[in-house]
Protein backbone atom coordinates (compact mmCIF):
# COMPACT_ATOMS: atom_id res chain seq x y z
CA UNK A 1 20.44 48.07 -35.21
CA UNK A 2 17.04 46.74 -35.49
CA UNK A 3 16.71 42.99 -34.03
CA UNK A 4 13.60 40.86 -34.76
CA UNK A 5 11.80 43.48 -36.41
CA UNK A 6 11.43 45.05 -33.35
CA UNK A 7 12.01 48.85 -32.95
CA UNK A 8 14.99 50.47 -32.07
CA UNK A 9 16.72 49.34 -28.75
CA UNK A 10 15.99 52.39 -25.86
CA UNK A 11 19.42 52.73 -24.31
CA UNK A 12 17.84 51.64 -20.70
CA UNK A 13 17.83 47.96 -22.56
CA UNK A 14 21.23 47.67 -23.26
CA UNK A 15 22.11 44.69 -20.74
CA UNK A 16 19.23 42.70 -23.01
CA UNK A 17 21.60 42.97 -26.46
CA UNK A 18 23.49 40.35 -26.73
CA UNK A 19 20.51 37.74 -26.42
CA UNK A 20 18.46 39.95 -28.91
CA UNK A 21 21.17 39.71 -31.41
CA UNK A 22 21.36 35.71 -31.48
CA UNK A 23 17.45 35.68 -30.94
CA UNK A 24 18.21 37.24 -34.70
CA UNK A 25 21.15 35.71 -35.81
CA UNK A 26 19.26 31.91 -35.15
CA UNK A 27 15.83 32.84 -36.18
CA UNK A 28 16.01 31.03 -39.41
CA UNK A 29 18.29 28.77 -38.84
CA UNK A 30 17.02 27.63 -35.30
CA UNK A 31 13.48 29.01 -34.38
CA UNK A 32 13.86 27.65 -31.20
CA UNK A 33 16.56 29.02 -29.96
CA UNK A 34 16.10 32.38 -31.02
CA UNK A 35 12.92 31.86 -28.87
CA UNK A 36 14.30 30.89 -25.67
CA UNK A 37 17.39 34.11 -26.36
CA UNK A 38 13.77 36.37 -26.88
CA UNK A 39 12.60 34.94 -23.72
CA UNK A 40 15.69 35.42 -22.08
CA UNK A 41 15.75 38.87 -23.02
CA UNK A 42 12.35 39.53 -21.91
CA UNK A 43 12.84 38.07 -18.48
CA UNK A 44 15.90 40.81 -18.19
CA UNK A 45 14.10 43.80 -19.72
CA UNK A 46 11.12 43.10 -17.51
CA UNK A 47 13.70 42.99 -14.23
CA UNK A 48 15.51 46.21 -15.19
CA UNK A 49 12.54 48.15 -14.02
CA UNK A 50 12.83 50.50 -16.84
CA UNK A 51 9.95 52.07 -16.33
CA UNK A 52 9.99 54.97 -19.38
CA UNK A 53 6.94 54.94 -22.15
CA UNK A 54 9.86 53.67 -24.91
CA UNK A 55 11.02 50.81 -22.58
CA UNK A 56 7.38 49.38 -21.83
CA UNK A 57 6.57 49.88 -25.53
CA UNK A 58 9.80 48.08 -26.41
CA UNK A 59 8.73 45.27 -24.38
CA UNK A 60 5.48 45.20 -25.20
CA UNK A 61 6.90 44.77 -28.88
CA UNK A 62 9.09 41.89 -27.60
CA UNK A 63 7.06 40.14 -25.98
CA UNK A 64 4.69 40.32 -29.25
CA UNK A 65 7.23 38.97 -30.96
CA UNK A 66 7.96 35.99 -28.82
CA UNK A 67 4.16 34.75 -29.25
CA UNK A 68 4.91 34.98 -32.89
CA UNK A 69 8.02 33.07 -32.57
CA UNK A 70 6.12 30.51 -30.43
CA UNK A 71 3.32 30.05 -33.19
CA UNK A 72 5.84 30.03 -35.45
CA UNK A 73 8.04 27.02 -34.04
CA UNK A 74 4.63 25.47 -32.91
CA UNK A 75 4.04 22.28 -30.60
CA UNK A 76 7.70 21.19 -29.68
CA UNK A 77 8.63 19.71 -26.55
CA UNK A 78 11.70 22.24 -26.62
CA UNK A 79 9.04 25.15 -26.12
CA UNK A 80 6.72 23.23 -23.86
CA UNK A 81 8.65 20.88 -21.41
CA UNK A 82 11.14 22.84 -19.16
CA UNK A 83 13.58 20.05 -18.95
CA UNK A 84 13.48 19.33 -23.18
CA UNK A 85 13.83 23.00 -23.35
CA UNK A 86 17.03 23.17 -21.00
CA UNK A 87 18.36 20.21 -22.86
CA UNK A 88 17.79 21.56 -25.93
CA UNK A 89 19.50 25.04 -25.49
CA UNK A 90 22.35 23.09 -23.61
CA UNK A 91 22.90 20.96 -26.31
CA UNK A 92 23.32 23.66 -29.06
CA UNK A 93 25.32 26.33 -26.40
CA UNK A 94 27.97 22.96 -25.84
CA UNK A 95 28.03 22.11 -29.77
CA UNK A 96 28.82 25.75 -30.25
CA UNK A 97 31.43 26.16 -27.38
CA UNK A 98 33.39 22.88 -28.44
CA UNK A 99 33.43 24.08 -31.80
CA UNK A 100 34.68 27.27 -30.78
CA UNK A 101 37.01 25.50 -28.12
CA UNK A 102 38.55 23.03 -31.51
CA UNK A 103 39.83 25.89 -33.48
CA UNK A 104 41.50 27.71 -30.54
CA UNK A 105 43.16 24.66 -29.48
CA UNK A 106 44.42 23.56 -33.16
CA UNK A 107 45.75 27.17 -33.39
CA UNK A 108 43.40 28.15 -36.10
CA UNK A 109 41.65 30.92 -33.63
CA UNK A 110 40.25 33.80 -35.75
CA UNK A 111 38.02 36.45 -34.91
CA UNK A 112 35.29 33.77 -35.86
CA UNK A 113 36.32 31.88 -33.51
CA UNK A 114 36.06 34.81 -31.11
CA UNK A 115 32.67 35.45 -31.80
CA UNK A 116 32.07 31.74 -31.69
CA UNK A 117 33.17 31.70 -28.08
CA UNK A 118 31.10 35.19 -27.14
CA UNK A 119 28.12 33.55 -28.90
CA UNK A 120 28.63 30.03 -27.03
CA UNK A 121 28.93 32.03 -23.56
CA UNK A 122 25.44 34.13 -24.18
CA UNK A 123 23.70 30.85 -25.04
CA UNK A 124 25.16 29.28 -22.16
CA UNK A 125 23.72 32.69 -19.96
CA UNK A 126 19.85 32.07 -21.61
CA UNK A 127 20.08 28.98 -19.37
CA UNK A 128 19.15 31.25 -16.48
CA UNK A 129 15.93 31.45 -17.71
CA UNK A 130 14.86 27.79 -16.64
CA UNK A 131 14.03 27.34 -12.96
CA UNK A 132 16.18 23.90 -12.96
CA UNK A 133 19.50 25.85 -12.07
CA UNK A 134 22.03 22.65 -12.80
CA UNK A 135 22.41 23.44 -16.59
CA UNK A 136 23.97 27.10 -15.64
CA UNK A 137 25.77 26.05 -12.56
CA UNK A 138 27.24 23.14 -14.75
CA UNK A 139 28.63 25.52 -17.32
CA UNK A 140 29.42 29.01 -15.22
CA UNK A 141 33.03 28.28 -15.74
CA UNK A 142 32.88 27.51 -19.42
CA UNK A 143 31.10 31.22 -19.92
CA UNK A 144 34.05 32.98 -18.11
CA UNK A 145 36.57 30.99 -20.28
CA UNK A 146 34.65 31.38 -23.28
CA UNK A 147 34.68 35.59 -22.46
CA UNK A 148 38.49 35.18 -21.72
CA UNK A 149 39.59 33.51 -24.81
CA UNK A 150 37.16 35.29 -27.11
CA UNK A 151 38.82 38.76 -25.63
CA UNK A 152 42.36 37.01 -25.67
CA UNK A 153 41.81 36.12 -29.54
CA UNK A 154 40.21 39.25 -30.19
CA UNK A 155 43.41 41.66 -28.40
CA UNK A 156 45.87 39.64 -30.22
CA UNK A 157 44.51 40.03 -33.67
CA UNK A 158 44.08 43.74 -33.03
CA UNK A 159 48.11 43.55 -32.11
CA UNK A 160 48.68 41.93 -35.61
CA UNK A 161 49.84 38.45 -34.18
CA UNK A 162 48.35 35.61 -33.98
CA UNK A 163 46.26 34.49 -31.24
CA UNK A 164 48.74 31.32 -28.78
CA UNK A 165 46.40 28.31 -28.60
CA UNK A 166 45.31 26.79 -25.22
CA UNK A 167 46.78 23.23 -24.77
CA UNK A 168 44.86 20.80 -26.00
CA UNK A 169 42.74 18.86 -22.91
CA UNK A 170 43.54 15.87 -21.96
């Protein structure tokens, strides 16, 4: 699969997948999320050290196309002001996890709901890429709960039963 209209992943990349795939899943509907998931991925291509001629032209590509989704969100503090930015990706990782986190607990988990939770936990990761480390110490143990439940959903459905629900917080 082709993400961002970049070319085909080299396998040496594979750690930088997940990101690349909701870089692509929110361009439209986010811009700058899918920027800061593009960045993310960058930042771990770049410290993979894969050093073959597909890899560097890979990134090369990628980090094309994150100059293209910069111009293309254009001045925002949520591009330009680390702290906005953090906020900002924070914001829509929580929205996304509590959403995710709702269904579960009301017993309605589906494999939607699965991917919700996988989704919330990678957005939660692309905190790493701001130097203020609070945001992704804050939420480390939300991304290993959202993993849990989103292979605990997933393993049930795939045994034909339906997924038991957390109990509710409170």
């Amino acid at each position: 699969m082709s993400y961002l209209g970049l070319p085909p992943l080299p396998p040496d990349l594979r750690p930088i997948t997940s990101y690349l795939q909701r870089a692509h899943e929110t361009r439209t509907q986010d811009p700058v999320i899918s920027y800061w998931c593009a960045y993310y991925a960058a930042q771990v291509g770049i410290t993979l050290r894969a050093v073959s001629t597909p890899n560097r032209n890979f990134l090369a590509a990628l980090l094309t196309t994150l100059e293209n989704l910069r111009s293309t969100v254009g001045s925002s503090d949520a591009i330009t002001v680390e702290h906005a930015s953090s906020a900002y990706v924070e914001d829509f990782a929580l929205r996304l996890f509590a959403s995710a986190d709702n269904e579960d607990r009301r017993g309605a988990a589906t494999r939607k709901t699965a991917k919700k939770f996988l989704a919330a936990a990678t957005f939660f990761e692309v905190l790493n890429v701001f130097e203020d480390r609070g945001p992704w110490e804050a939420h480390e143990e939300k991304v290993r709960y959202a993993k849990w439940r989103a292979a605990d959903i997933s393993k049930a459905l795939r045994e034909g039963r339906q997924p038991t629900p957390v109990p509710a917080a409170g």
